[in-house]
Protein backbone atom coordinates (compact mmCIF):
# COMPACT_ATOMS: atom_id res chain seq x y z
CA UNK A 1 0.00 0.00 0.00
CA UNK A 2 1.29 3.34 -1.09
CA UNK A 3 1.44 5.28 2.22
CA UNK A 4 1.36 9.15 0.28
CA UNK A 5 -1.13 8.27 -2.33
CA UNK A 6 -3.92 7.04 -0.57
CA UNK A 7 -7.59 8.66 -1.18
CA UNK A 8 -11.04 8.44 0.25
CA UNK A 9 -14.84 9.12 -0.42
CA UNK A 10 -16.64 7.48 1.94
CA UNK A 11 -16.52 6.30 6.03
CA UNK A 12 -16.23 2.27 4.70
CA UNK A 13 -13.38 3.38 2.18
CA UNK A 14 -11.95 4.84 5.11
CA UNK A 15 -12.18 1.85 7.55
CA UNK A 16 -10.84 -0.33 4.88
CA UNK A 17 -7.67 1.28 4.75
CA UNK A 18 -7.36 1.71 8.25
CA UNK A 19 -7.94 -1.85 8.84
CA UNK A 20 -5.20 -2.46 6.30
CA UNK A 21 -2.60 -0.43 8.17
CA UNK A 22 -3.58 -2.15 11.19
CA UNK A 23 -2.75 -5.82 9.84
CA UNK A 24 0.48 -4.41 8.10
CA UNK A 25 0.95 -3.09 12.08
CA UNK A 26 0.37 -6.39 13.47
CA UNK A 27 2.53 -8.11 11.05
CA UNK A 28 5.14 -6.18 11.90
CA UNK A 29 5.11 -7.04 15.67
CA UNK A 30 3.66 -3.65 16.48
CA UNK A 31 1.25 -3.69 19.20
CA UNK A 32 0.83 -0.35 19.79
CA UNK A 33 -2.40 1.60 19.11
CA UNK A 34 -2.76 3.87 15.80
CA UNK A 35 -3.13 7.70 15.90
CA UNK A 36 -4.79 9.86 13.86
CA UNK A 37 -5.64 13.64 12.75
CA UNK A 38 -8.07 14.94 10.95
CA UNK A 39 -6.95 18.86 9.17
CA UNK A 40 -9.72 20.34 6.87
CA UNK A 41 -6.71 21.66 4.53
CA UNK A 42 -3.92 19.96 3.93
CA UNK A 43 -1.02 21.86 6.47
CA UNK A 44 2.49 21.28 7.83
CA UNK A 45 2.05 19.22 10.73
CA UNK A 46 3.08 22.41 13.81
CA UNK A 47 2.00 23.07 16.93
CA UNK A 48 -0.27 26.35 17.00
CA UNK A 49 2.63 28.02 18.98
CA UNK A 50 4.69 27.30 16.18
CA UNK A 51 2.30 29.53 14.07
CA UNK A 52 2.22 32.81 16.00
CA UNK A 53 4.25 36.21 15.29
CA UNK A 54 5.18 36.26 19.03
CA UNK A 55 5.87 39.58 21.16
CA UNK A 56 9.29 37.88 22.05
CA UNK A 57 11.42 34.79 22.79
CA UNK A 58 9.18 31.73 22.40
CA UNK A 59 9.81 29.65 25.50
CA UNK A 60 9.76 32.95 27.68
CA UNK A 61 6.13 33.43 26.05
CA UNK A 62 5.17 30.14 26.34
CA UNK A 63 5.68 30.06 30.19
CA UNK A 64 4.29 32.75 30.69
CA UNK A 65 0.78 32.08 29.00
CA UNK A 66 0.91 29.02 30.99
CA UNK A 67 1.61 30.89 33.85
CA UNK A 68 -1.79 33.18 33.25
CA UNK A 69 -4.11 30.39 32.36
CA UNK A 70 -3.33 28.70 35.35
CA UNK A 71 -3.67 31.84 37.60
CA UNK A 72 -7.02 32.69 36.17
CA UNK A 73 -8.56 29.92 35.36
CA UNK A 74 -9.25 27.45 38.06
CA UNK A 75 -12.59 28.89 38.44
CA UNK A 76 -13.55 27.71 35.16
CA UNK A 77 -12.58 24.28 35.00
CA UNK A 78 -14.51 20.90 35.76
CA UNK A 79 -10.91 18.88 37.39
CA UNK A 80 -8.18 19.94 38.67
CA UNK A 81 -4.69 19.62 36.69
CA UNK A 82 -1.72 17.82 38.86
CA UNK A 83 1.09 18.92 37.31
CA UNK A 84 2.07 21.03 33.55
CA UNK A 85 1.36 17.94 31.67
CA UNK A 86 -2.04 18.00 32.62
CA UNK A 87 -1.71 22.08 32.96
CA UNK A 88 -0.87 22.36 28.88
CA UNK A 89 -3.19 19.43 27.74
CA UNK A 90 -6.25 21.57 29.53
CA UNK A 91 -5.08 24.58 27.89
CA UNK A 92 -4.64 23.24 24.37
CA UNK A 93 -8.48 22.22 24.31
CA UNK A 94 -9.41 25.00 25.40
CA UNK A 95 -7.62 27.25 22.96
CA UNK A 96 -4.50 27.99 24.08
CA UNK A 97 -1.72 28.11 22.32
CA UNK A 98 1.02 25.41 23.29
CA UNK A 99 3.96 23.28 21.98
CA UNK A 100 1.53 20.06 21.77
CA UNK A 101 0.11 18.92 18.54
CA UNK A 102 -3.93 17.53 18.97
CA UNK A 103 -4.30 13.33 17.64
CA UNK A 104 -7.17 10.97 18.51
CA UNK A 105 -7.51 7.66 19.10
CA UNK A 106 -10.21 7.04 17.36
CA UNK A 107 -10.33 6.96 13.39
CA UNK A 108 -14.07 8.22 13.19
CA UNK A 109 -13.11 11.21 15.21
CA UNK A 110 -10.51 12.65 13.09
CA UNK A 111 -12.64 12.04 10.24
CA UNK A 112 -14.80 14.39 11.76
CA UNK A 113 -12.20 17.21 11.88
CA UNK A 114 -11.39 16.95 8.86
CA UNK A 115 -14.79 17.53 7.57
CA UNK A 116 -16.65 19.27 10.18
CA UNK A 117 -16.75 22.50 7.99
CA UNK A 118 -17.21 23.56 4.31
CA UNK A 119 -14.29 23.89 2.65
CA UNK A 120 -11.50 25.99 3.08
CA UNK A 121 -10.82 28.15 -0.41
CA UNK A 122 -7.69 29.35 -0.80
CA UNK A 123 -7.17 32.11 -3.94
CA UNK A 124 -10.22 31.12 -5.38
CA UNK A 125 -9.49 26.76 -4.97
CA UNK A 126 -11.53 24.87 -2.48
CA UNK A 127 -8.71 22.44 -0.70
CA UNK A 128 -8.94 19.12 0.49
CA UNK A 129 -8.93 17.60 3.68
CA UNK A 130 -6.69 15.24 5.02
CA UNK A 131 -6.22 12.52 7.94
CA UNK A 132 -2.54 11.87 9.24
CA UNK A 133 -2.22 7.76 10.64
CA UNK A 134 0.74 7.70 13.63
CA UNK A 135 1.63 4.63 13.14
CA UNK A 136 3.95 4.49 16.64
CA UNK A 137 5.81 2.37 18.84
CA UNK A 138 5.69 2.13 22.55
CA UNK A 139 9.17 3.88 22.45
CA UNK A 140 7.22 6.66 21.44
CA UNK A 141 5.41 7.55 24.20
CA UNK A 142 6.38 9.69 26.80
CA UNK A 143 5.84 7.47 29.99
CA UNK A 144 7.52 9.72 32.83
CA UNK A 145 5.35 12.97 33.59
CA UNK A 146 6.44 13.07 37.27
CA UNK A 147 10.36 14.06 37.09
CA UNK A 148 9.74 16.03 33.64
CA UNK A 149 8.21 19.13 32.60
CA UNK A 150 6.87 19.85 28.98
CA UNK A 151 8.21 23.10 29.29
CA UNK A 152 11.92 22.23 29.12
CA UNK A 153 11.16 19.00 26.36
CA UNK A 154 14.03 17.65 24.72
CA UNK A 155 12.65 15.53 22.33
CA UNK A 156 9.46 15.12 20.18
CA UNK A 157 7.04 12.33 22.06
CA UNK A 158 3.68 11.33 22.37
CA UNK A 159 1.95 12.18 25.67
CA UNK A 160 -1.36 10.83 26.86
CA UNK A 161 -2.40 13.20 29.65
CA UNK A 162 -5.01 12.84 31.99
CA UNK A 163 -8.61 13.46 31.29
CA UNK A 164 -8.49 17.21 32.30
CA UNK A 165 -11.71 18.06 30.36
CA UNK A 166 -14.63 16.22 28.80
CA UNK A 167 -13.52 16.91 25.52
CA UNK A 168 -9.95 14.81 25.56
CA UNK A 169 -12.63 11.93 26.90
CA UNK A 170 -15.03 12.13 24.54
CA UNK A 171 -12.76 12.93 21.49
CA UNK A 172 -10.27 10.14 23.14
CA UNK A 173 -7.80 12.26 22.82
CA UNK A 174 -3.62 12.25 22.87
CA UNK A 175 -1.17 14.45 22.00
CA UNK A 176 2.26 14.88 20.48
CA UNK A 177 4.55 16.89 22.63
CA UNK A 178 7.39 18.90 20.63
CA UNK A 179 10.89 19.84 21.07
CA UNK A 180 11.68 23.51 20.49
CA UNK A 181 15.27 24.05 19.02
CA UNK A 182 18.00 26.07 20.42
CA UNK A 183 17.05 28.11 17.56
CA UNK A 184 13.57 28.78 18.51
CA UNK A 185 11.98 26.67 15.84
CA UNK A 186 9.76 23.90 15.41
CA UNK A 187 10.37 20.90 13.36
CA UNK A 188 7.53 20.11 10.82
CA UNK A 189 6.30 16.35 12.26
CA UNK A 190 6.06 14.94 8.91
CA UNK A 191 9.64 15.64 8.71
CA UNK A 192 10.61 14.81 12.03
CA UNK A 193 13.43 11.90 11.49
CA UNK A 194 11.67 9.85 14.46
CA UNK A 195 8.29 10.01 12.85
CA UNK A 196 8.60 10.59 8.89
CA UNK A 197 7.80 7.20 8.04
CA UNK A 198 5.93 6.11 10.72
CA UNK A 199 3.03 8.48 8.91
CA UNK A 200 0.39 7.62 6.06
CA UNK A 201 -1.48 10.54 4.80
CA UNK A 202 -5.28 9.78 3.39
CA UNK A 203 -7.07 12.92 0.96
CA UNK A 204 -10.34 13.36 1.36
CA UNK A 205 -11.46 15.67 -1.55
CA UNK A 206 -13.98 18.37 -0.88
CA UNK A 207 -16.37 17.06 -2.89
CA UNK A 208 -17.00 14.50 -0.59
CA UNK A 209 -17.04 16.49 2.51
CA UNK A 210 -20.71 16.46 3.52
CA UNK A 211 -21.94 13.22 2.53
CA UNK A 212 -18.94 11.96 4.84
CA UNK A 213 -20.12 13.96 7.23
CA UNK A 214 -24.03 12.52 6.95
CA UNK A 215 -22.44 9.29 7.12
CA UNK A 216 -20.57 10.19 10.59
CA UNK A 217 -23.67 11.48 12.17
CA UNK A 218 -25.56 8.23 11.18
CA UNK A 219 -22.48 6.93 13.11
CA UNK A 220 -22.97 8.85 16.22
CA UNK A 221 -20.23 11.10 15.20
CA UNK A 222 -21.05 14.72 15.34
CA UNK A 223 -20.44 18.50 16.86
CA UNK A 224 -22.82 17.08 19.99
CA UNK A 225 -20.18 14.41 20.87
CA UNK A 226 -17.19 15.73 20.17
CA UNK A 227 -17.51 18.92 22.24
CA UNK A 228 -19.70 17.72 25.18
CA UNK A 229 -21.21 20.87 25.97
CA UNK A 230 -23.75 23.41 24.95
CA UNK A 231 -21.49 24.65 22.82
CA UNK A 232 -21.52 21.66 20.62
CA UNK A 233 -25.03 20.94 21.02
CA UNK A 234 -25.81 24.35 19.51
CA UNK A 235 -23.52 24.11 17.14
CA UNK A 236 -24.95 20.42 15.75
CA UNK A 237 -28.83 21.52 15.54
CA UNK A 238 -27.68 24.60 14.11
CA UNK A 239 -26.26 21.85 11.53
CA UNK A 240 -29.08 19.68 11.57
CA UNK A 241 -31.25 22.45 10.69
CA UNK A 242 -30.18 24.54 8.28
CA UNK A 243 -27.31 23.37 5.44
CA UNK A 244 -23.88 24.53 4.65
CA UNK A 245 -23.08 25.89 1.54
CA UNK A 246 -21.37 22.30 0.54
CA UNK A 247 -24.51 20.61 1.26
CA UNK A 248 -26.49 22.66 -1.22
């Protein structure tokens, strides 16, 4: 199977090549779980930190948005974060920009992401949407959170926090956790020499974009269970009542 040329219009075309990455997984002698994430345009794989014109040095920044969010907003949150593992994975799903990348556990879920919205048009071309498949090793993971702060990372790992908010729950959600150079820079994942070809990248052209999606709601898949909250509730009748200009 051609990892970079793969291409879907439908949830079964999907789940067939999932399933095929999985036995080529297993066949391999890799037990470990496959990530994915869904991107409604086809970007470099970068933290949203990584993205910002900053008003200064980026890990000075960084530590000191932390720094505010947790000052000001314990009030607002449902569980209490133990240490700035938890800290960052709370404020990345909430918004905030951080040095950890959003994945998902679950296949249907990125699907959603990727599709959730009409399409994005850049210069005048509707783009397509794509899923990224992690396939990782245990090595991968970034087991010790106790004697190690995401702040000071030294190397690019995956990092399951804990559930810190009803949306990493009910998106099943995991993260990759990146090193920021002595330069100040981020390294694209995709080109990450850990990672690069640990990845398979699926298209989803735009085209297909809302019957996928009417074929994840049949699935239980929608804005009301992803985000957990009124928010997302709102947000799916609005789309159950009224159509997107894809869906016209």
């Amino acid at each position: 199977m051609n990892k970079n040329n793969l291409e879907i219009s439908s949830v079964i075309e999907y789940i067939k090549i999932i399933e095929n990455i999985e036995k080529s997984n297993e066949q391999n002698g890799n037990n470990a779980d496959l990530l994915f994430r869904g991107q409604g345009i086809d970007k470099p794989l970068l933290p949203k930190l990584a993205r910002l014109d900053l008003n200064g040095d980026i890990t000075n920044i960084e530590k000191l948005m932390l720094k505010e969010f947790k000052r000001c907003s314990l009030p607002l949150t449902e569980f209490q974060p133990e240490n700035n593992w938890d800290w960052l994975a709370l404020a990345q799903h909430h918004g905030l920009p951080t040095r950890l990348l959003d994945w998902s556990y679950s296949a249907l879920v990125a699907l959603w992401f990727a599709v959730e919205r009409e399409p994005v048009e850049i210069d005048g071309q509707k783009q397509n949407g794509v899923i990224w498949v992690l396939n990782g090793e245990v090595s991968d993971f970034r087991i010790n959170t106790e004697t190690t702060d995401p702040l000071s990372n030294k190397i690019t790992k995956i990092f399951r926090s804990s559930v810190v908010s009803k949306r990493i729950s009910s998106q099943s959600g995991v993260f990759t956790c990146h090193k920021i150079t002595e330069s100040g820079k981020f390294i694209q994942f995709e080109t990450n020499k850990e990672f690069k070809t640990k990845l398979s990248k699926i298209k989803i052209p735009y085209d297909y974009f809302p019957s996928i999606r009417k074929q994840l709601h049949t699935l239980g898949v929608n804005s009301s269970t992803i985000y957990p909250d009124i928010d997302g509730f709102c947000k799916h009748l609005q789309w159950r009542f009224s159509k997107y200009s894809d869906e016209k």
